[in-house]
N, C-alpha and C. Protein backbone atom coordinates (compact mmCIF):
# COMPACT_ATOMS: atom_id res chain seq x y z
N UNK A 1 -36.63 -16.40 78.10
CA UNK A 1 -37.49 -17.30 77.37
C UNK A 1 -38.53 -16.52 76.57
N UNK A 2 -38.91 -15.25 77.27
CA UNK A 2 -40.09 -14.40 76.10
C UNK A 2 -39.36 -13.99 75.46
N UNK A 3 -38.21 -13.82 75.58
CA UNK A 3 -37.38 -12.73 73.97
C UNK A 3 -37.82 -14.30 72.83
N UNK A 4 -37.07 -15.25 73.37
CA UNK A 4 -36.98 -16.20 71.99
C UNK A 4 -38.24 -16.73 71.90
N UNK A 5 -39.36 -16.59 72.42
CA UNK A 5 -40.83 -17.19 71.79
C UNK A 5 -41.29 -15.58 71.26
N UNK A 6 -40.70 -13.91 71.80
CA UNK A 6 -41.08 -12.92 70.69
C UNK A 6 -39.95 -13.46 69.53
N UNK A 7 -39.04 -13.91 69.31
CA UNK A 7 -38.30 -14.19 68.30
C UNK A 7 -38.38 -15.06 67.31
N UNK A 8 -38.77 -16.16 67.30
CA UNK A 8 -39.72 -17.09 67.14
C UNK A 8 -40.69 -16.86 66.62
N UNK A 9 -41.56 -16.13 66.90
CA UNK A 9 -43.26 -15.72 66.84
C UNK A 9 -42.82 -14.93 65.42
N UNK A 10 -42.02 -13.62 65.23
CA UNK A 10 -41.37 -13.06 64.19
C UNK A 10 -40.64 -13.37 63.20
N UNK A 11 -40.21 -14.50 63.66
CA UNK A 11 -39.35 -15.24 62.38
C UNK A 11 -40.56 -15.85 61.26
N UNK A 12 -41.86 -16.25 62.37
CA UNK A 12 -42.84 -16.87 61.44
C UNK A 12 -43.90 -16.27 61.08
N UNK A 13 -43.60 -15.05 61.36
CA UNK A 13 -44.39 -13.65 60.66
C UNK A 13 -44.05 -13.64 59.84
N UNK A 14 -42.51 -13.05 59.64
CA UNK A 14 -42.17 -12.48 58.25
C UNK A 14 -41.83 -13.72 57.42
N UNK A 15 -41.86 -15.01 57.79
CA UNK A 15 -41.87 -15.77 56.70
C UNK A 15 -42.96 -16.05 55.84
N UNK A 16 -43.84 -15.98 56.79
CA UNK A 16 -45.51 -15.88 55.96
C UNK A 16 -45.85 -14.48 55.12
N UNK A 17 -45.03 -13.68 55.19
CA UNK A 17 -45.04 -12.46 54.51
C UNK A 17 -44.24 -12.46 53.14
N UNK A 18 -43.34 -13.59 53.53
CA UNK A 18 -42.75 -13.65 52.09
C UNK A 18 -43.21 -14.59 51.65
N UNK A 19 -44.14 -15.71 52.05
CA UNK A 19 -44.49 -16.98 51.22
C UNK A 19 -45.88 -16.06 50.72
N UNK A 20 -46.19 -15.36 50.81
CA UNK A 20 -47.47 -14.52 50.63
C UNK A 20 -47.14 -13.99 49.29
N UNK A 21 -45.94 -13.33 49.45
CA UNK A 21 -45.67 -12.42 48.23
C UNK A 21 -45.32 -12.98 46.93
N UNK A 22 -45.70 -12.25 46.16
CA UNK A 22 -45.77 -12.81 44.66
C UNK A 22 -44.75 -11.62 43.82
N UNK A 23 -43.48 -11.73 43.02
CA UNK A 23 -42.81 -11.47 42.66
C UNK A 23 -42.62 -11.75 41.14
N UNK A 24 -43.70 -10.84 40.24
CA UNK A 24 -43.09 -11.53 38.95
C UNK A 24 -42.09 -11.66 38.75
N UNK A 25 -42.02 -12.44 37.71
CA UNK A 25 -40.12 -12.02 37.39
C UNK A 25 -39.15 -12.91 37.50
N UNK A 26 -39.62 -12.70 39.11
CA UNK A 26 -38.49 -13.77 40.33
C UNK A 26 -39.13 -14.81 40.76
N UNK A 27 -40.36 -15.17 40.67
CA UNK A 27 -40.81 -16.31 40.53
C UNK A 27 -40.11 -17.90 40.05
N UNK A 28 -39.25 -17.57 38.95
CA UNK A 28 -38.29 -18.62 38.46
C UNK A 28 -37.22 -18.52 38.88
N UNK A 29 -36.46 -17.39 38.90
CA UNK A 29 -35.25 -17.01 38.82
C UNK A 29 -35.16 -16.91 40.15
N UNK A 30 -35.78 -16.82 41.86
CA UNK A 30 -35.06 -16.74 42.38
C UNK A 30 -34.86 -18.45 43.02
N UNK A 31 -35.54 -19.40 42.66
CA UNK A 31 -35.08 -20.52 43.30
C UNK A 31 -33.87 -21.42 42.08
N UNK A 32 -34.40 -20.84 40.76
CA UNK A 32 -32.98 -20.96 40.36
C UNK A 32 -31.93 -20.78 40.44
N UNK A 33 -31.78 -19.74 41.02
CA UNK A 33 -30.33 -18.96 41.69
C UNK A 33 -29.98 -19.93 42.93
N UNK A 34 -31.29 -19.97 43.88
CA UNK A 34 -31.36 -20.88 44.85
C UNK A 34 -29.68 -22.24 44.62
N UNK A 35 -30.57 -22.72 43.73
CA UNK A 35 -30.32 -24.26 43.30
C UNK A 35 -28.59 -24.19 42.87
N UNK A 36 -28.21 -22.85 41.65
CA UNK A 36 -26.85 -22.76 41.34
C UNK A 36 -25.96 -22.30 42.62
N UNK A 37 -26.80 -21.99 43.76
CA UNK A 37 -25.83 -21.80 44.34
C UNK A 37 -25.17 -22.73 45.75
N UNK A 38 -25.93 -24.00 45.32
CA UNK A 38 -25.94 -25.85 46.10
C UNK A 38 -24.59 -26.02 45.73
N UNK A 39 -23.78 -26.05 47.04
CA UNK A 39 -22.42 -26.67 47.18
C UNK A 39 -21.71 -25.64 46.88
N UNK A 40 -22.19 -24.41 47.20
CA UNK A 40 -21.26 -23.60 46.82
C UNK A 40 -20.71 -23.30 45.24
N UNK A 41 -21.52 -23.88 44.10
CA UNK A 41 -21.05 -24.10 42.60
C UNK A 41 -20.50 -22.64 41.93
N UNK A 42 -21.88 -21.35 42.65
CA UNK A 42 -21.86 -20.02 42.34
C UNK A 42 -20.95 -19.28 42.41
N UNK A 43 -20.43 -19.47 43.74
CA UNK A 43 -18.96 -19.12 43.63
C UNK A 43 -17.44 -19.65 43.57
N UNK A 44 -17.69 -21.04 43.50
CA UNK A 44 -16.51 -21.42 42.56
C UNK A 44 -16.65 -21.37 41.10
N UNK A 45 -17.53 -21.35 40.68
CA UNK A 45 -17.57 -20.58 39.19
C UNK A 45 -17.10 -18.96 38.95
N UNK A 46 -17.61 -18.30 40.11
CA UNK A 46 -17.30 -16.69 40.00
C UNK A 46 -15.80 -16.62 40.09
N UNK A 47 -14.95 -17.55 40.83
CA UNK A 47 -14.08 -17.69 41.72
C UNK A 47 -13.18 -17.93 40.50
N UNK A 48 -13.43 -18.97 40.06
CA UNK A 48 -12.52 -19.28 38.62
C UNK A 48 -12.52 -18.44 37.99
N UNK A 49 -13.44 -17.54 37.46
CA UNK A 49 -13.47 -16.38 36.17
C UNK A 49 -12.59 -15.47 36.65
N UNK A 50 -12.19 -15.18 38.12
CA UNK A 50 -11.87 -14.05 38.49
C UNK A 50 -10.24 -14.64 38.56
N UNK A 51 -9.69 -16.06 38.91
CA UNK A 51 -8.94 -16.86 38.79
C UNK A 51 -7.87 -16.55 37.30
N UNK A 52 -8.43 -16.97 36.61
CA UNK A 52 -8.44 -16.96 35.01
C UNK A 52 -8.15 -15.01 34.46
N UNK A 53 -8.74 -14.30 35.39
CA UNK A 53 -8.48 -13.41 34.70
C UNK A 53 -6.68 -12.51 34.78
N UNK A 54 -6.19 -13.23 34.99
CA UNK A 54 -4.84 -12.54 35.25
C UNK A 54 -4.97 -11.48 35.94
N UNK A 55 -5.75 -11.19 36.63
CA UNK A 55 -5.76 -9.86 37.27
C UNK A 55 -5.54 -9.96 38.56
N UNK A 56 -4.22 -9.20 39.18
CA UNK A 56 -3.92 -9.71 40.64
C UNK A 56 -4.73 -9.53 41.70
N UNK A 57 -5.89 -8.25 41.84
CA UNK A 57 -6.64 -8.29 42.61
C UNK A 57 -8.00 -9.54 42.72
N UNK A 58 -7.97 -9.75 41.29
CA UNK A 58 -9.07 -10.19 40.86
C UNK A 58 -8.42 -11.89 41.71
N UNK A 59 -7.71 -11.91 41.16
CA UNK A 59 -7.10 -13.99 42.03
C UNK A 59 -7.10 -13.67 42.97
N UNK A 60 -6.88 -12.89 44.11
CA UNK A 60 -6.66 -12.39 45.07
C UNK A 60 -7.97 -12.64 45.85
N UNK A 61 -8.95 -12.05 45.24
CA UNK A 61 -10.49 -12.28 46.01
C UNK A 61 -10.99 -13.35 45.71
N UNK A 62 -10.16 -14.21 44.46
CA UNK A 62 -11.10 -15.76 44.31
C UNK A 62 -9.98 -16.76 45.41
N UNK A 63 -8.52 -16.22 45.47
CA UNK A 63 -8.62 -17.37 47.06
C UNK A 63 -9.51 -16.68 47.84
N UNK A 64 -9.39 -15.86 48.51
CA UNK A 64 -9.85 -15.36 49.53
C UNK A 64 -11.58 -15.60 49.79
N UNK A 65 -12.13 -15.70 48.47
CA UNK A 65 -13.07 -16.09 48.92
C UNK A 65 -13.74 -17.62 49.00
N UNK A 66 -12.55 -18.08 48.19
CA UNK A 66 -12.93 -19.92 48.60
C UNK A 66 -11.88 -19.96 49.64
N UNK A 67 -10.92 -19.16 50.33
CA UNK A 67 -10.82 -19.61 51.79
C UNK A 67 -12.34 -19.56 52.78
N UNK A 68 -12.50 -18.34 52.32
CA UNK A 68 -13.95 -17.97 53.15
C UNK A 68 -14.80 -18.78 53.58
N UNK A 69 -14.97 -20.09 52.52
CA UNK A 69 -16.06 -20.57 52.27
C UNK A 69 -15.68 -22.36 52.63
N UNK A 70 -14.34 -22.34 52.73
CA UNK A 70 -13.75 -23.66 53.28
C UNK A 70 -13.87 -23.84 54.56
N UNK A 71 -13.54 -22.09 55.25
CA UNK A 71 -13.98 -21.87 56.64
C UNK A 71 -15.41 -22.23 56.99
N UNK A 72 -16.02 -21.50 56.48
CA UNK A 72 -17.41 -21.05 57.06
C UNK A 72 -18.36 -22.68 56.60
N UNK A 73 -18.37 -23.22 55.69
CA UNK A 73 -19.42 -24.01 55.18
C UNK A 73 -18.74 -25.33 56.56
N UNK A 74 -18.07 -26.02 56.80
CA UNK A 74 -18.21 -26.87 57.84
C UNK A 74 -18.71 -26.49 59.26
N UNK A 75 -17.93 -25.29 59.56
CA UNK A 75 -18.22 -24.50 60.60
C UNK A 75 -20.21 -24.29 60.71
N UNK A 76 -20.88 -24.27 59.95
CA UNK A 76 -22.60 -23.57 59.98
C UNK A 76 -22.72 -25.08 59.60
N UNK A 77 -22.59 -25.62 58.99
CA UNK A 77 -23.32 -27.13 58.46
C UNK A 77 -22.78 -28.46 59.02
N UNK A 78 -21.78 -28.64 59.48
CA UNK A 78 -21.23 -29.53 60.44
C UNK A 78 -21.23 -29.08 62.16
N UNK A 79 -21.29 -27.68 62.24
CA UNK A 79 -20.98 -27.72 63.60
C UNK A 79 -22.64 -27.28 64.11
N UNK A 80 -22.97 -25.71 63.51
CA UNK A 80 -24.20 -24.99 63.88
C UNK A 80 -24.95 -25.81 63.57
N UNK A 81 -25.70 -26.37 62.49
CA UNK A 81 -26.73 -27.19 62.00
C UNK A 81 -27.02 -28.55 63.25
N UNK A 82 -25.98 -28.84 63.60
CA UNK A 82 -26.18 -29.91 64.72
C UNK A 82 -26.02 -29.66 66.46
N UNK A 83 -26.01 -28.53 66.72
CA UNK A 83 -26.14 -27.76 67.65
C UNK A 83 -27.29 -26.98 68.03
N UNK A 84 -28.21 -26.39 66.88
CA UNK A 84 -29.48 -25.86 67.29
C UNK A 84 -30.77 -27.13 67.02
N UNK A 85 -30.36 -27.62 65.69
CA UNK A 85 -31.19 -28.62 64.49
C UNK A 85 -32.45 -28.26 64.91
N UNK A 86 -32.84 -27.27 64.25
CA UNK A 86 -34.15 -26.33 63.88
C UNK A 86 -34.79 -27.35 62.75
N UNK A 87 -35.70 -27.27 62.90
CA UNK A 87 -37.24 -27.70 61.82
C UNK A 87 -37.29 -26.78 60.92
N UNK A 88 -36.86 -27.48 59.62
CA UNK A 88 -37.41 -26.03 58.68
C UNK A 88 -38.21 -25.94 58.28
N UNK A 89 -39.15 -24.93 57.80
CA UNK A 89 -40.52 -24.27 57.49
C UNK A 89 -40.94 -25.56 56.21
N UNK A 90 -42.38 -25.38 57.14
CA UNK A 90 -43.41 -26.16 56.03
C UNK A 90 -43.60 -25.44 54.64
N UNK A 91 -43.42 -25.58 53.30
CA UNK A 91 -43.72 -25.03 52.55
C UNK A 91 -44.84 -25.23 51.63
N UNK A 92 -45.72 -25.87 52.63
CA UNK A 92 -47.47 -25.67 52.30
C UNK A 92 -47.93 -24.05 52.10
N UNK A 93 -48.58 -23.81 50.82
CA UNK A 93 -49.28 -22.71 50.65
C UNK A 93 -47.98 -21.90 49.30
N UNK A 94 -46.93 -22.53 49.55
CA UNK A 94 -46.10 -22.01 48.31
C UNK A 94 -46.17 -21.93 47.33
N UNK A 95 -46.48 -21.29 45.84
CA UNK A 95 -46.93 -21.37 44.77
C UNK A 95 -45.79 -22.70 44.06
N UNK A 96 -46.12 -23.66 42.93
CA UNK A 96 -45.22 -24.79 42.76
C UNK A 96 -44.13 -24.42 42.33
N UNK A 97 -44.11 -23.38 41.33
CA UNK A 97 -43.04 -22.85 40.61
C UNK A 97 -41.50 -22.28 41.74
N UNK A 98 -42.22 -22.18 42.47
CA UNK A 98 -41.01 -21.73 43.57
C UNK A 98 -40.37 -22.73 44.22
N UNK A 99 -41.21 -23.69 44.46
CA UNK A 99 -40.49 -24.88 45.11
C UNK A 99 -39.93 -25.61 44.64
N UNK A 100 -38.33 -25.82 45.63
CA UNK A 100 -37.11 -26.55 44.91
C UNK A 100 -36.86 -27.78 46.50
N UNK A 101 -35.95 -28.77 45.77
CA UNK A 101 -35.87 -30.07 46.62
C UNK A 101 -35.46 -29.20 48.35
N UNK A 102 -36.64 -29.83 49.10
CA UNK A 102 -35.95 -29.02 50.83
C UNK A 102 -35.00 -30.15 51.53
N UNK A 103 -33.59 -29.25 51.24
CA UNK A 103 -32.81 -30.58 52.49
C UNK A 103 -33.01 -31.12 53.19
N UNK A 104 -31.67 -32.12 53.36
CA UNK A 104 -32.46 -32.81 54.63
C UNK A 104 -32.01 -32.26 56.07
N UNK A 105 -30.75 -31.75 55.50
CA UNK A 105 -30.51 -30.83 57.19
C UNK A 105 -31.15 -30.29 57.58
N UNK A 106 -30.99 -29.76 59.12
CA UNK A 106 -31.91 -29.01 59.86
C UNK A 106 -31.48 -27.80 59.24
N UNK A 107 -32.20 -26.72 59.59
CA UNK A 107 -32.82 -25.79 58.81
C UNK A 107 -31.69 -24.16 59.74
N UNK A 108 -31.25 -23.90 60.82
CA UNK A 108 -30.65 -23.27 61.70
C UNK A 108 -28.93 -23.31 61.81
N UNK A 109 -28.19 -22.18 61.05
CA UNK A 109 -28.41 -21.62 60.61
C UNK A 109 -28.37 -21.91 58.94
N UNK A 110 -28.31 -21.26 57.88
CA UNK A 110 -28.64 -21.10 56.74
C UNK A 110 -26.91 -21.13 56.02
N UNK A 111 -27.00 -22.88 55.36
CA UNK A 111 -25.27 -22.43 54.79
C UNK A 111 -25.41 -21.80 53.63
N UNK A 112 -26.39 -21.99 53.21
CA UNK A 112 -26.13 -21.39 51.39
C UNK A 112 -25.77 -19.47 51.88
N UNK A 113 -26.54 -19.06 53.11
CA UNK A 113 -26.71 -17.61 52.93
C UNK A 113 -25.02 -17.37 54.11
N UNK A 114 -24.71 -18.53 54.63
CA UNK A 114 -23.35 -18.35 55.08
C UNK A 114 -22.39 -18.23 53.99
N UNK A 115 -22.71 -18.76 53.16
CA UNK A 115 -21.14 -18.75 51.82
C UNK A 115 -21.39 -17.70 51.39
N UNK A 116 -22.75 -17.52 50.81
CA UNK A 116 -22.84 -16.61 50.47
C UNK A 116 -22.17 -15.15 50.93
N UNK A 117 -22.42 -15.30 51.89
CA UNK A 117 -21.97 -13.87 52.92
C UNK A 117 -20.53 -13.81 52.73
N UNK A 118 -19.95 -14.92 53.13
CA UNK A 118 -18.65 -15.62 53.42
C UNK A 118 -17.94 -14.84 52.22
N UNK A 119 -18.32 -15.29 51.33
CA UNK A 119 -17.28 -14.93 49.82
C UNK A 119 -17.88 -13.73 49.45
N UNK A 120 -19.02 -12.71 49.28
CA UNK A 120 -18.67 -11.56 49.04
C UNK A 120 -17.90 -10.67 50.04
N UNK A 121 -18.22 -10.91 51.17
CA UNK A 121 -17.32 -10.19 51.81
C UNK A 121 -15.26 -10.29 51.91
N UNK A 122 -15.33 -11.71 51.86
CA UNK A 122 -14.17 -11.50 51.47
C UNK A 122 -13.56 -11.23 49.72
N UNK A 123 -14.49 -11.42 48.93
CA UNK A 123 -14.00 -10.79 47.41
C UNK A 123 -14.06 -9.68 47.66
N UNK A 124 -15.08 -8.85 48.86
CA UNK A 124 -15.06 -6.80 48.88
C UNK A 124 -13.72 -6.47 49.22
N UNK A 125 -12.56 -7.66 50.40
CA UNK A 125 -12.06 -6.78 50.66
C UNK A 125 -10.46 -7.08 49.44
N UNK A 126 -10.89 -7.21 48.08
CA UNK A 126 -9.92 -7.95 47.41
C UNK A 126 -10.00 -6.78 45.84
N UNK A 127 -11.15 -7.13 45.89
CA UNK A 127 -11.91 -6.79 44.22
C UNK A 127 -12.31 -5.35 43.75
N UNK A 128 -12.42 -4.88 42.54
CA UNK A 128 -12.63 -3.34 42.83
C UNK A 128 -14.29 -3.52 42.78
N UNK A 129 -14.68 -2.43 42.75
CA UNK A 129 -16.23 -2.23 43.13
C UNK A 129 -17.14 -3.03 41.82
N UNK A 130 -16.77 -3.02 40.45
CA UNK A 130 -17.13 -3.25 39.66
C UNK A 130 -17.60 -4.71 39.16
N UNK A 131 -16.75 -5.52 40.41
CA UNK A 131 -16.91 -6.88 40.94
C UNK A 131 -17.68 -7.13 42.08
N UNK A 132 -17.50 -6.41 42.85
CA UNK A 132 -17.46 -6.39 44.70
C UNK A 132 -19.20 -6.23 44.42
N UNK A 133 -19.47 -5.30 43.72
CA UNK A 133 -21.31 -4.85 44.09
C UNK A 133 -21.91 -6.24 43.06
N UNK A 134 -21.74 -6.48 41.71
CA UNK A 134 -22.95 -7.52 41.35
C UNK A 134 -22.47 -8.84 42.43
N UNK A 135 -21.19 -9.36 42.78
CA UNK A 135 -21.06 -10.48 43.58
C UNK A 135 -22.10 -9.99 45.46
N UNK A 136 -21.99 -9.39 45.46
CA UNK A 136 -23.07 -8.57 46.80
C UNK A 136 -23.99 -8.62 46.30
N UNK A 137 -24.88 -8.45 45.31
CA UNK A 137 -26.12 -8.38 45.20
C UNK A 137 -26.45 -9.81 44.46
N UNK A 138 -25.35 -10.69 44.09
CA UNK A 138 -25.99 -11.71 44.30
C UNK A 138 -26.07 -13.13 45.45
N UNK A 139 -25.57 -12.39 46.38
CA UNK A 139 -25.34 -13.12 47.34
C UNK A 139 -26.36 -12.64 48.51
N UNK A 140 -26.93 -11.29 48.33
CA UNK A 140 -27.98 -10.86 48.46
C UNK A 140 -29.68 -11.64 48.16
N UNK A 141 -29.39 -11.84 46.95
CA UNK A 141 -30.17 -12.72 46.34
C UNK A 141 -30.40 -14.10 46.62
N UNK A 142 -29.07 -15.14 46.70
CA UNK A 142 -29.41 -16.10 47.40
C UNK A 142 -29.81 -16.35 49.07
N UNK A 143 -29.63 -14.81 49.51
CA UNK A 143 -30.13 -15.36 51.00
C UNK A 143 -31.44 -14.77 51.26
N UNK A 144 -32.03 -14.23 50.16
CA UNK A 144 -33.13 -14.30 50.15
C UNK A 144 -34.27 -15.39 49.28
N UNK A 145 -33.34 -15.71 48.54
CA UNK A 145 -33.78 -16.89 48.13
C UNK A 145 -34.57 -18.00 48.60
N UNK A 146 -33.58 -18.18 49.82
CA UNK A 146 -33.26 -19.40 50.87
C UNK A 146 -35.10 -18.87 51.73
N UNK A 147 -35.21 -18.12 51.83
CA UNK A 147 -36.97 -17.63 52.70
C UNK A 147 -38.03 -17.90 51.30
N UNK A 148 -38.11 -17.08 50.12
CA UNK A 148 -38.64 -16.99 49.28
C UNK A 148 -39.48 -18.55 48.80
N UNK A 149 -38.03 -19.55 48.72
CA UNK A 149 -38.85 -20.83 48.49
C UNK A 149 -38.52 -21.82 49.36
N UNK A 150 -38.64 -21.38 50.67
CA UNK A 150 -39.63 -22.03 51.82
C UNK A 150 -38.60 -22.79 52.04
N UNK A 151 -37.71 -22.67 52.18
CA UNK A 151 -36.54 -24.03 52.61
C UNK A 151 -35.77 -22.98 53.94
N UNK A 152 -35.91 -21.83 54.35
CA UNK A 152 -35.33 -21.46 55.32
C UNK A 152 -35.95 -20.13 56.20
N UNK A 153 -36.45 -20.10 57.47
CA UNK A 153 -37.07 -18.88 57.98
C UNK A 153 -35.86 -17.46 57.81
N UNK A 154 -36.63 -16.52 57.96
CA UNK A 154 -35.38 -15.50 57.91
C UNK A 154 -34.26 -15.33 58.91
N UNK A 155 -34.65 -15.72 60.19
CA UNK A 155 -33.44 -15.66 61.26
C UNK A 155 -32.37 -16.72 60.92
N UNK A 156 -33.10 -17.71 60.32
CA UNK A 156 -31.72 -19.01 59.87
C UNK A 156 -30.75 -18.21 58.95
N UNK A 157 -31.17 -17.51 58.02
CA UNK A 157 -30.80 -16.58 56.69
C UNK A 157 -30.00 -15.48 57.64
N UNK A 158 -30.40 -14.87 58.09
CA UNK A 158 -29.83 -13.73 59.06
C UNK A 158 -28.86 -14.12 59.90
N UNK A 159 -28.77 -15.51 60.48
CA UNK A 159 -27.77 -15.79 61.06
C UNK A 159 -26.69 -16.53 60.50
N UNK A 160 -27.13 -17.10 59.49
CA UNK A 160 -26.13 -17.28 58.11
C UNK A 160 -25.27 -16.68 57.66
N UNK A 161 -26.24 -15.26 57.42
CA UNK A 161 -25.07 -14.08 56.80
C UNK A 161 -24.38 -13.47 57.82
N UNK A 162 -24.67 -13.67 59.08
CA UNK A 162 -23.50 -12.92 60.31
C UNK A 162 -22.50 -13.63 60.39
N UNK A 163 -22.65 -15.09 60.13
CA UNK A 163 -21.59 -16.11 60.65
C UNK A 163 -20.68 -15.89 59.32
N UNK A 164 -21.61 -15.95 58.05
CA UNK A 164 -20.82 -15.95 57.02
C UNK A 164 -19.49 -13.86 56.47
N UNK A 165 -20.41 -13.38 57.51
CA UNK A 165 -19.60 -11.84 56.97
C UNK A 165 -18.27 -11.85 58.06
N UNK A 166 -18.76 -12.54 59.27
CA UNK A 166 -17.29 -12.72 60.28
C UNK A 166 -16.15 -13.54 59.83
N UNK A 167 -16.98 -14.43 59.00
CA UNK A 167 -15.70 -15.55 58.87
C UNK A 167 -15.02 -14.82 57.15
N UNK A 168 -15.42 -14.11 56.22
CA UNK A 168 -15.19 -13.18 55.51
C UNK A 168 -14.18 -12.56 56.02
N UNK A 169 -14.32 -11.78 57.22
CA UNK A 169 -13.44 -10.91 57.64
C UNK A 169 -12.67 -11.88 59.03
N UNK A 170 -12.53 -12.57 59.10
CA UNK A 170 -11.44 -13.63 59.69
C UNK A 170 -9.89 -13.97 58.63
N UNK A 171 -10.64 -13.72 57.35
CA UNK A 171 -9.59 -14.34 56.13
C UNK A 171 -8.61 -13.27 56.60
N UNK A 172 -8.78 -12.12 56.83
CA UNK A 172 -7.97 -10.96 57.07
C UNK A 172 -6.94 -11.27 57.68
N UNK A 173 -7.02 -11.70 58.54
CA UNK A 173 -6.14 -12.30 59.97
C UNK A 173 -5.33 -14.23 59.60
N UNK A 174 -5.93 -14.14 58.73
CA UNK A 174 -5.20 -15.33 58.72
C UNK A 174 -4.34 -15.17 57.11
N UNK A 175 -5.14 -14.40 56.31
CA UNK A 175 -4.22 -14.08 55.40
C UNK A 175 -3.92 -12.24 54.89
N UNK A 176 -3.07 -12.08 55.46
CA UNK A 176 -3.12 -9.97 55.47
C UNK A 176 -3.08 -9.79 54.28
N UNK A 177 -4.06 -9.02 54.23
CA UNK A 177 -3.95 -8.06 52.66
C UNK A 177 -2.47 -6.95 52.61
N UNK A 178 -2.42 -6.90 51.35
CA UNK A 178 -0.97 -6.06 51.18
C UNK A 178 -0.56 -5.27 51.80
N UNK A 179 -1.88 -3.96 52.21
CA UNK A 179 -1.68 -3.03 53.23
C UNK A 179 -1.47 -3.08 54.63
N UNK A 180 -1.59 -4.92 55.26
CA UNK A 180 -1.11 -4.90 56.72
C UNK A 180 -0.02 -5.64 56.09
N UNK A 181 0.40 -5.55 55.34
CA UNK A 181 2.14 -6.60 55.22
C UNK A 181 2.46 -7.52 54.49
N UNK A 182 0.95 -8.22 53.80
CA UNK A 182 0.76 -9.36 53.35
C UNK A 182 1.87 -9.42 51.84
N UNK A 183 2.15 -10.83 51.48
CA UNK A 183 2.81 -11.09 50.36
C UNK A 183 1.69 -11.39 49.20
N UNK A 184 1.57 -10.38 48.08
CA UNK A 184 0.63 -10.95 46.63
C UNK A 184 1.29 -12.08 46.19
N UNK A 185 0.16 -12.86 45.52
CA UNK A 185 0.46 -13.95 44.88
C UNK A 185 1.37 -13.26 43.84
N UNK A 186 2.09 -14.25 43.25
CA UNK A 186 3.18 -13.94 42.37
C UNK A 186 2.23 -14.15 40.80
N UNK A 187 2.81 -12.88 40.14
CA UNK A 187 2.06 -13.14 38.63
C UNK A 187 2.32 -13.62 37.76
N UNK A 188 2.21 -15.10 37.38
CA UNK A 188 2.87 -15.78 36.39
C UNK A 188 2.42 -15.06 35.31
């Protein structure tokens, strides 16, 4: 019981450390990112481009990563969300510009920073690097997002992206990449 009231106690440290901080720049842009990335839109948009591009690795990481994310988003928001149903952070003291509509789900764990997780990791193990790192750093971005404008403490975010990098690397096992045996999509 003292680990999770020290755990607890820290989650609402460092959230007050980031509602503290002031970020030119990202002031707009990161709850905008926030917002494009509601329902998952961010990466079924990434998902299509990479779809579209005739490129076999490239379709390759856009199933794989909307399997990812078919997995993981019921799994954290239908199952986790109603199993812990955490209170999410008051976002009194937030500058206005940052603040975007706070769901109504409970707040434990974090789906936006689960998909997030979810689909870069499975586009890493698909895509060459040239894809793999800006889709990581913006998935990076939305799970920091998710603290930044007050709609999620960092352990919700943190446990988001664990649930979301396992179920990433679950796709493995349910669909083998070429090098354990797997069949490529066929290239029309």
């Amino acid at each position: 019981m003292r680990l999770r009231s020290w755990l607890s106690a820290l989650d609402r440290r460092v959230f007050a450390a980031v509602a503290d901080a002031r970020l030119p720049g990202l002031e707009r842009f990161l709850p905008a990112l926030s917002r494009v990335a509601d329902n998952s839109l961010l990466w079924a948009g990434i998902a299509g481009g990479c779809a579209v591009s005739g490129r076999g690795p490239l379709r390759r990481a856009a199933t794989r990563g909307l399997l990812a994310i078919g997995l993981v988003s019921p799994l954290v928001n239908l199952v986790g969300k109603q199993i812990f149903g955490r209170s999410r952070p008051s976002p009194e003291g937030l500058p206005l510009v940052r603040l975007i509509k706070t769901p109504a789900s409970t707040s434990f764990p974090s789906g936006h920073s689960a998909s997030a997780a979810a689909f870069a990791t499975a586009v890493a193990m698909e895509a060459p690097l040239v894809v793999t790192l800006p889709v990581g750093l913006l998935a990076a971005g939305v799970c920091f997002s998710r603290v930044y404008t007050g709609v999620h403490y960092p352990g919700d975010v943190l446990a988001g992206a664990g649930i979301g990098v396992a179920t990433g690397l679950l796709t493995r096992r349910l669909w083998p990449g070429l090098e354990q045996g797997g069949t490529p999509p066929r290239e029309d």
